[in-house]
Every structure is written in structure tokens, then in C-alpha cells.
PDB file of N, CA and C in Angstrom:
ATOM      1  N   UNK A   1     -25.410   7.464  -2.493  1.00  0.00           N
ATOM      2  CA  UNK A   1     -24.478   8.215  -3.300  1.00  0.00           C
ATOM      3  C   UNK A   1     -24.942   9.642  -3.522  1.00  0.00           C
ATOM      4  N   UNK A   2     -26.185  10.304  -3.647  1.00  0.00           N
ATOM      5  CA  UNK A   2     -26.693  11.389  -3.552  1.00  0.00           C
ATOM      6  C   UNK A   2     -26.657  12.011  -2.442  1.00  0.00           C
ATOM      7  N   UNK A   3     -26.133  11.722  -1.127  1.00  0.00           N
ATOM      8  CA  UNK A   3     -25.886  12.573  -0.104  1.00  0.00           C
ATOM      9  C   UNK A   3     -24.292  12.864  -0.761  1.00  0.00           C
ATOM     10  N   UNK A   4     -23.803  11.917  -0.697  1.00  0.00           N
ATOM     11  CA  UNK A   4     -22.234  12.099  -0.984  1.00  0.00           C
ATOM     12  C   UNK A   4     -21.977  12.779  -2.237  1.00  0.00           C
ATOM     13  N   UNK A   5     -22.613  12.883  -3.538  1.00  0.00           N
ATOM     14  CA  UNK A   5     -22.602  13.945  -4.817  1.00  0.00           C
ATOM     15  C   UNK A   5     -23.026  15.439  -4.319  1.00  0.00           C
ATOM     16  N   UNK A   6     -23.699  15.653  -3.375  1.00  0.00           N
ATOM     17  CA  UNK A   6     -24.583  16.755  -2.961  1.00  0.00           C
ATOM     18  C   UNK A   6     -23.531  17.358  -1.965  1.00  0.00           C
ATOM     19  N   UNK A   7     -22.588  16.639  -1.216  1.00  0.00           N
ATOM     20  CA  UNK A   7     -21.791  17.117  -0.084  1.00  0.00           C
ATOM     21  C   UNK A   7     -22.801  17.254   0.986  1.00  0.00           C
ATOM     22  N   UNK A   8     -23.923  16.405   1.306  1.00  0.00           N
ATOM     23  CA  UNK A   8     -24.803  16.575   2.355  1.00  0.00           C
ATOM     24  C   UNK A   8     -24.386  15.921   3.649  1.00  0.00           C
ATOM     25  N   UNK A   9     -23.190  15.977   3.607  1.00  0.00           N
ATOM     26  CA  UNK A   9     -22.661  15.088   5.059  1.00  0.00           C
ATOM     27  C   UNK A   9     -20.996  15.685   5.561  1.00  0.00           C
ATOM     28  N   UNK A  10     -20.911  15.296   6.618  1.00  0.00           N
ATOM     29  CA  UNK A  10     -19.642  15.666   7.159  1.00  0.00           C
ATOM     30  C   UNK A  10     -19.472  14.631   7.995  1.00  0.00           C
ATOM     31  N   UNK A  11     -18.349  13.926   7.392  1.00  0.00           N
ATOM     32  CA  UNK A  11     -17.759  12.894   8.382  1.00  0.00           C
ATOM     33  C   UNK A  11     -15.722  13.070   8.683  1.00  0.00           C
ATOM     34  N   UNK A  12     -15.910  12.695   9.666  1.00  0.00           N
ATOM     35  CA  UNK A  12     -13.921  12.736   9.741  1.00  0.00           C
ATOM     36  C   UNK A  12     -13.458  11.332   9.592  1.00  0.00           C
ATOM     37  N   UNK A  13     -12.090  10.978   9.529  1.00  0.00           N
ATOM     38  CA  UNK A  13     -12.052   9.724   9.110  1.00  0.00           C
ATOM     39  C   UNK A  13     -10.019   9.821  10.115  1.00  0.00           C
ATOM     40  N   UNK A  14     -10.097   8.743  10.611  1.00  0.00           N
ATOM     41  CA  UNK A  14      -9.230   8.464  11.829  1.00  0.00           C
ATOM     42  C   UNK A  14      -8.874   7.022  11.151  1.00  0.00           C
ATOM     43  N   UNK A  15      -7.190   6.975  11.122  1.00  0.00           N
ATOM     44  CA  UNK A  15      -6.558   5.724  10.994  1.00  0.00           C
ATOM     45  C   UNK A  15      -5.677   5.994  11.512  1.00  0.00           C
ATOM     46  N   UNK A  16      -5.836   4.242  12.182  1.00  0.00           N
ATOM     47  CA  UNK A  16      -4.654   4.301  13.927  1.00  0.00           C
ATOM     48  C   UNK A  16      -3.851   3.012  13.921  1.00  0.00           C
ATOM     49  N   UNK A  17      -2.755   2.886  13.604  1.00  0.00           N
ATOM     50  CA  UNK A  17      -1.958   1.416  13.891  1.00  0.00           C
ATOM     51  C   UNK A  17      -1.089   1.500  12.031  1.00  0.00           C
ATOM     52  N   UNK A  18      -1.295   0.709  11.823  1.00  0.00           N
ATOM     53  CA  UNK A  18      -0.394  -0.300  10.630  1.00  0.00           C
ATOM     54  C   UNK A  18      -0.866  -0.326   9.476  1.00  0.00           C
ATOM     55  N   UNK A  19      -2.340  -0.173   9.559  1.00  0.00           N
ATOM     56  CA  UNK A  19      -3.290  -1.501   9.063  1.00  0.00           C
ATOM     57  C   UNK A  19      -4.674  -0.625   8.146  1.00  0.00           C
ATOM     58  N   UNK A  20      -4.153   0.538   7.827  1.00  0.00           N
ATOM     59  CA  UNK A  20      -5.559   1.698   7.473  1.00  0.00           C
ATOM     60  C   UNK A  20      -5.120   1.720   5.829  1.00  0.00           C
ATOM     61  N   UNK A  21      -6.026   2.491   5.457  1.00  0.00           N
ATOM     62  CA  UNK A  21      -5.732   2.576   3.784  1.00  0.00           C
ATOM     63  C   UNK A  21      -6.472   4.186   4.082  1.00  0.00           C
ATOM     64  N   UNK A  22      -4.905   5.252   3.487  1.00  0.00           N
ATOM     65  CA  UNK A  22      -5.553   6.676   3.767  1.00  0.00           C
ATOM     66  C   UNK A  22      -6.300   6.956   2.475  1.00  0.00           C
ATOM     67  N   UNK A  23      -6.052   6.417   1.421  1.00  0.00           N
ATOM     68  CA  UNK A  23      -6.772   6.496   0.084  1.00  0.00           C
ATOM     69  C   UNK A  23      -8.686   6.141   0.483  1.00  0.00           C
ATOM     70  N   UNK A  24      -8.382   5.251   1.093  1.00  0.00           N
ATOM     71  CA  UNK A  24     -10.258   4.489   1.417  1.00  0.00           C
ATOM     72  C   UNK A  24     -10.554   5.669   2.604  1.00  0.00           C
ATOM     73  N   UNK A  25      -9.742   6.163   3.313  1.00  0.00           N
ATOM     74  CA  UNK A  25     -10.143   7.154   4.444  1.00  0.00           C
ATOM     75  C   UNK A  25     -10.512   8.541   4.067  1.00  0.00           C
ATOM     76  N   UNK A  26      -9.869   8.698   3.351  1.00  0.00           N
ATOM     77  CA  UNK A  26     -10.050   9.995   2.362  1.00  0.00           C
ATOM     78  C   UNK A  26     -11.460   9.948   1.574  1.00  0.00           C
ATOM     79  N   UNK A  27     -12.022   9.179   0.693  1.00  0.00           N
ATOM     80  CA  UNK A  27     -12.921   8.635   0.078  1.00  0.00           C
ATOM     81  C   UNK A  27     -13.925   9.057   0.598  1.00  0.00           C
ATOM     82  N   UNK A  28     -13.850   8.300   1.840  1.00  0.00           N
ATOM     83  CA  UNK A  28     -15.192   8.185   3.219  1.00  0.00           C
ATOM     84  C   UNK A  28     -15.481   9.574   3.386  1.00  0.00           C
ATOM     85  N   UNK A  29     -14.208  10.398   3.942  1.00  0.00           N
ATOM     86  CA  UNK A  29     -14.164  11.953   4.633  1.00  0.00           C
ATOM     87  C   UNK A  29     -14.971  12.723   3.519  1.00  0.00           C
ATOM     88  N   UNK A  30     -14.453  12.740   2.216  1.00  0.00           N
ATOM     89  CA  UNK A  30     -14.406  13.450   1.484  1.00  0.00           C
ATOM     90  C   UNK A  30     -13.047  14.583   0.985  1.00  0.00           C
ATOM     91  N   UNK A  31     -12.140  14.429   1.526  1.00  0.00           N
ATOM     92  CA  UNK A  31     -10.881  14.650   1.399  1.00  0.00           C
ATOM     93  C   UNK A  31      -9.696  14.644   2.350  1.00  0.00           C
ATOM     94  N   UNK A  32      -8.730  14.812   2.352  1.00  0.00           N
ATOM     95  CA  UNK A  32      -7.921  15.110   3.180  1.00  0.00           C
ATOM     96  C   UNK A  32      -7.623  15.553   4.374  1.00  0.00           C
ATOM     97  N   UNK A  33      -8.545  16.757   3.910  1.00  0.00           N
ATOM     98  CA  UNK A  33      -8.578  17.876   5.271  1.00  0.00           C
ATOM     99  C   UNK A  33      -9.224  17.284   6.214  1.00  0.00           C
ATOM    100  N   UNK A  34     -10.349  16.047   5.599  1.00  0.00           N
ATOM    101  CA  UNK A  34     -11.001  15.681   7.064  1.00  0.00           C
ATOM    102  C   UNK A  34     -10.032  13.787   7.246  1.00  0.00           C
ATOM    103  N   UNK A  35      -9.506  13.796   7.065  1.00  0.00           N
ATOM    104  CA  UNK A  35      -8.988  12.298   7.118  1.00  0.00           C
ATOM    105  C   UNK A  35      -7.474  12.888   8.192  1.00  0.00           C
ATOM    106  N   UNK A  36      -7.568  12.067   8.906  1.00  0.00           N
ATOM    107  CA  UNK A  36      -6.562  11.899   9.794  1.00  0.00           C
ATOM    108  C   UNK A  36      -5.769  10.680  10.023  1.00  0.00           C
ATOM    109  N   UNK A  37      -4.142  10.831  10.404  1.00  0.00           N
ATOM    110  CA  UNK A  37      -4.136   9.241  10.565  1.00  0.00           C
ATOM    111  C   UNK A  37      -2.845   9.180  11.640  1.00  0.00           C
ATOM    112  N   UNK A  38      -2.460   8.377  12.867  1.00  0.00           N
ATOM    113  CA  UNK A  38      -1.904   7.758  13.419  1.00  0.00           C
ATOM    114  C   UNK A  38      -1.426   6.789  13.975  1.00  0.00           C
ATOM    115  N   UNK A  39       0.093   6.753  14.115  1.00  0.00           N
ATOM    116  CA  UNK A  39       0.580   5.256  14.099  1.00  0.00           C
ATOM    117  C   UNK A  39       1.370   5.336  15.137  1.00  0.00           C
ATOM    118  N   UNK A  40       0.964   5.539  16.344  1.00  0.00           N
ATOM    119  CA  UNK A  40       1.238   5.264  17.960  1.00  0.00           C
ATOM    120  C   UNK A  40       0.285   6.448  18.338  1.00  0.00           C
ATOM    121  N   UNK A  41       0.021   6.522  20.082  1.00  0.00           N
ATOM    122  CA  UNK A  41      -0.680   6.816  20.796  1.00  0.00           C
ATOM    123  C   UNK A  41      -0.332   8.595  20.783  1.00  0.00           C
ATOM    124  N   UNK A  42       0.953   8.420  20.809  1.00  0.00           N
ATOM    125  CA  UNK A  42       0.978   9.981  20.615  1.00  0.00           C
ATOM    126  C   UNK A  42       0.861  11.078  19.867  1.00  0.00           C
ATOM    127  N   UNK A  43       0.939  10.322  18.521  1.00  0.00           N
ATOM    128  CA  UNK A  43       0.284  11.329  17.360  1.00  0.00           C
ATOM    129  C   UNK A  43      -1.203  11.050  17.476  1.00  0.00           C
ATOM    130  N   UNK A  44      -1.829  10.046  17.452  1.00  0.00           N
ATOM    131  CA  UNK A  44      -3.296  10.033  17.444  1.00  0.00           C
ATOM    132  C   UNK A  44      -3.872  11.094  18.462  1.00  0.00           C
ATOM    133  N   UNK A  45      -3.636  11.211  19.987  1.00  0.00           N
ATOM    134  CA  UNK A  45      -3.391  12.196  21.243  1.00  0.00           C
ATOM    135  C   UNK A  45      -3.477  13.619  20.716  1.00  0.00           C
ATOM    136  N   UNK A  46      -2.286  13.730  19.170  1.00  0.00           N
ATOM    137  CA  UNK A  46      -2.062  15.311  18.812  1.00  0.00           C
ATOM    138  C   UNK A  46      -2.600  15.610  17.990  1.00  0.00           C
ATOM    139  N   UNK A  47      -3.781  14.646  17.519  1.00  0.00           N
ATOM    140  CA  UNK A  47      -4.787  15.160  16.501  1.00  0.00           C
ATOM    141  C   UNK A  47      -6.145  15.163  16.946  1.00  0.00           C
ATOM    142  N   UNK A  48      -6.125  15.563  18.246  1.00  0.00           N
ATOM    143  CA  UNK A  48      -7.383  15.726  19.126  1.00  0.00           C
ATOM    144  C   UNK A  48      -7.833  17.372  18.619  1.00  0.00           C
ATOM    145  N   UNK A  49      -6.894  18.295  18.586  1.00  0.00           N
ATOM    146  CA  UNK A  49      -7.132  19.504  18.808  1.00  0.00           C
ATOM    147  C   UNK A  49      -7.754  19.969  17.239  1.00  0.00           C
ATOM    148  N   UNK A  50      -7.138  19.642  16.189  1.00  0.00           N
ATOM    149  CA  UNK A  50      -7.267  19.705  14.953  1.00  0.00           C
ATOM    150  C   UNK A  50      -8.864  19.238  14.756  1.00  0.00           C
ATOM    151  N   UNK A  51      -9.361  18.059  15.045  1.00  0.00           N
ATOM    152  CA  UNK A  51     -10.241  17.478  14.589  1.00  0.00           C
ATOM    153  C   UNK A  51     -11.372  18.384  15.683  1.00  0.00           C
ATOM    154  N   UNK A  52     -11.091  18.902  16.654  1.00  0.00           N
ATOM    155  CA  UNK A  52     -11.757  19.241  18.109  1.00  0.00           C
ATOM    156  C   UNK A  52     -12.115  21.119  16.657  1.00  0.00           C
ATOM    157  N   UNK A  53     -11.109  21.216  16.201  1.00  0.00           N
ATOM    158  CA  UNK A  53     -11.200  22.683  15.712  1.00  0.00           C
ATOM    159  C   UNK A  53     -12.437  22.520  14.250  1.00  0.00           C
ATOM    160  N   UNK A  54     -12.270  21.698  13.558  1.00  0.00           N
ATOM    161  CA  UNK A  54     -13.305  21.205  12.404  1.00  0.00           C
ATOM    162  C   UNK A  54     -14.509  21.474  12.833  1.00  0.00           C
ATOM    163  N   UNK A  55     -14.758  20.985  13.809  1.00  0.00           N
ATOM    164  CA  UNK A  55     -16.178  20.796  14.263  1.00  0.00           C
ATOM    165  C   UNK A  55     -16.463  22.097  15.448  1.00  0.00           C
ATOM    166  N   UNK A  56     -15.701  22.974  15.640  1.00  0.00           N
ATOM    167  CA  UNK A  56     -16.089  23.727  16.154  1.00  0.00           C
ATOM    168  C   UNK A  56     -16.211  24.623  15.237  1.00  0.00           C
ATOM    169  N   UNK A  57     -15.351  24.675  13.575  1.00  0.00           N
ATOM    170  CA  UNK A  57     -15.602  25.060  12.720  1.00  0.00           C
ATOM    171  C   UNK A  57     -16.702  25.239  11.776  1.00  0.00           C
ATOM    172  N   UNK A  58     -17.613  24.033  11.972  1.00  0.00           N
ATOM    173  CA  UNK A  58     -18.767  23.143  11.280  1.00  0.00           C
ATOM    174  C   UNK A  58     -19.712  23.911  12.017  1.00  0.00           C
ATOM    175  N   UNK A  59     -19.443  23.967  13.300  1.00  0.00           N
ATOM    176  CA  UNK A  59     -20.843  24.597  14.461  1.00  0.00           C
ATOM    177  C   UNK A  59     -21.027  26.282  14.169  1.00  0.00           C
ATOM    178  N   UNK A  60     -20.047  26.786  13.051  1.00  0.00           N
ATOM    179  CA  UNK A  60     -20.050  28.181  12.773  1.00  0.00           C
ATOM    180  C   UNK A  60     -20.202  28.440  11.801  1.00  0.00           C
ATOM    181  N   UNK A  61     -20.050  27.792  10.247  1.00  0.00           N
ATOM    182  CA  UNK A  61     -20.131  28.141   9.135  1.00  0.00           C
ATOM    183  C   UNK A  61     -21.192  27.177   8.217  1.00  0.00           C
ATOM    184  N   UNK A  62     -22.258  26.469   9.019  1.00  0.00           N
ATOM    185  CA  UNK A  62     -23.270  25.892   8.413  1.00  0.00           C
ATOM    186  C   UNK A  62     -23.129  24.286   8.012  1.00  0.00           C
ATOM    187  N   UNK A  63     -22.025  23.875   8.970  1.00  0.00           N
ATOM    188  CA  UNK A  63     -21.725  22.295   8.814  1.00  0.00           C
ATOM    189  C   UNK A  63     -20.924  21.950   8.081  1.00  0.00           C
ATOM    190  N   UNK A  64     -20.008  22.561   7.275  1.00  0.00           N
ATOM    191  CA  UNK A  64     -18.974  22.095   7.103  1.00  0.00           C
ATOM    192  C   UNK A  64     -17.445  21.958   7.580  1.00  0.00           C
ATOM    193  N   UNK A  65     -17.286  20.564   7.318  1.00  0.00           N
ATOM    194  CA  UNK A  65     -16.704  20.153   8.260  1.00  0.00           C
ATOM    195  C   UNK A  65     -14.729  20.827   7.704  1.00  0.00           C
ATOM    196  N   UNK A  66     -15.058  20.470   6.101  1.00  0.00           N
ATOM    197  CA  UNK A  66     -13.799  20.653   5.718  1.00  0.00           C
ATOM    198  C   UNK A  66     -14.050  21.619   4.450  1.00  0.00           C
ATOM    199  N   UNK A  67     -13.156  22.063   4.457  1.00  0.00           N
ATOM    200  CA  UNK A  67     -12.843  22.734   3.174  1.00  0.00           C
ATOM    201  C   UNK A  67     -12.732  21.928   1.674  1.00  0.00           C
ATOM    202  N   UNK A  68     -12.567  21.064   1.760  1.00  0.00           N
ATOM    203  CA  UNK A  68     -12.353  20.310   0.537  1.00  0.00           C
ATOM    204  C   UNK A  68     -13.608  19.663   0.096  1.00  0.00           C
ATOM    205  N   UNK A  69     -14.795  19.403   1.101  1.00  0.00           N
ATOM    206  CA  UNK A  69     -16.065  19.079   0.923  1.00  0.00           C
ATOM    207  C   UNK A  69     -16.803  20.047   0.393  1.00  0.00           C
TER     208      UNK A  69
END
């Protein structure tokens, strides 16, 4: 819990199908901005670029992944 009070982590959080809870995905991420979610192949497909941009974001401003962290 002290990495996660500290914001010492960056994780993204991906829900795909039916069957996800964006509330528990959010949680994990640390907000929104890093929680993603799709329910067929082709939105999941169109959140390649978004999540591809975070982390190219993270590789420039000292690891963070999202703004809300």
C-alpha cells in the first residue's frame, strides 16, 4: 500500500469482453486516464495508440504514466 499512497508505480489497466469491473480497473491504474476498456476486437485494436502514447509519455516526463496519478 505504500508504493500505491506514494504514486510509486505506473500501471495501465485493460478490460476486454462482458465481464470487467471499470471501478476495480480504475483502482488498480490509479485512475481513469490509465484504465481502458473494450467490448469487441475493434475498440480494444483502437486503444493501442492511446495506451502506445502514455508510455511514450512516461519515457519523457519521469514515469508517469497518467495524469491523474
Amino acid at each position: 500500500q505504500t508504493i500505491i499512497a506514494q504514486k510509486q508505480y505506473g500501471i495501465i489497466t485493460v478490460g476486454y469482453g462482458a465481464g470487467f469491473d471499470n471501478g476495480k480497473l480504475q483502482t488498480i491504474s490509479g485512475g481513469a486516464a490509465c484504465s481502458f476498456t473494450a467490448t469487441d476486437f475493434a475498440t480494444l485494436n483502437n486503444q493501442i495508440k492511446p495506451i502506445q502514447q502514455l508510455i511514450i509519455n512516461a519515457n519523457t516526463n519521469g514515469g508517469n504514466y497518467c495524469k491523474s496519478n
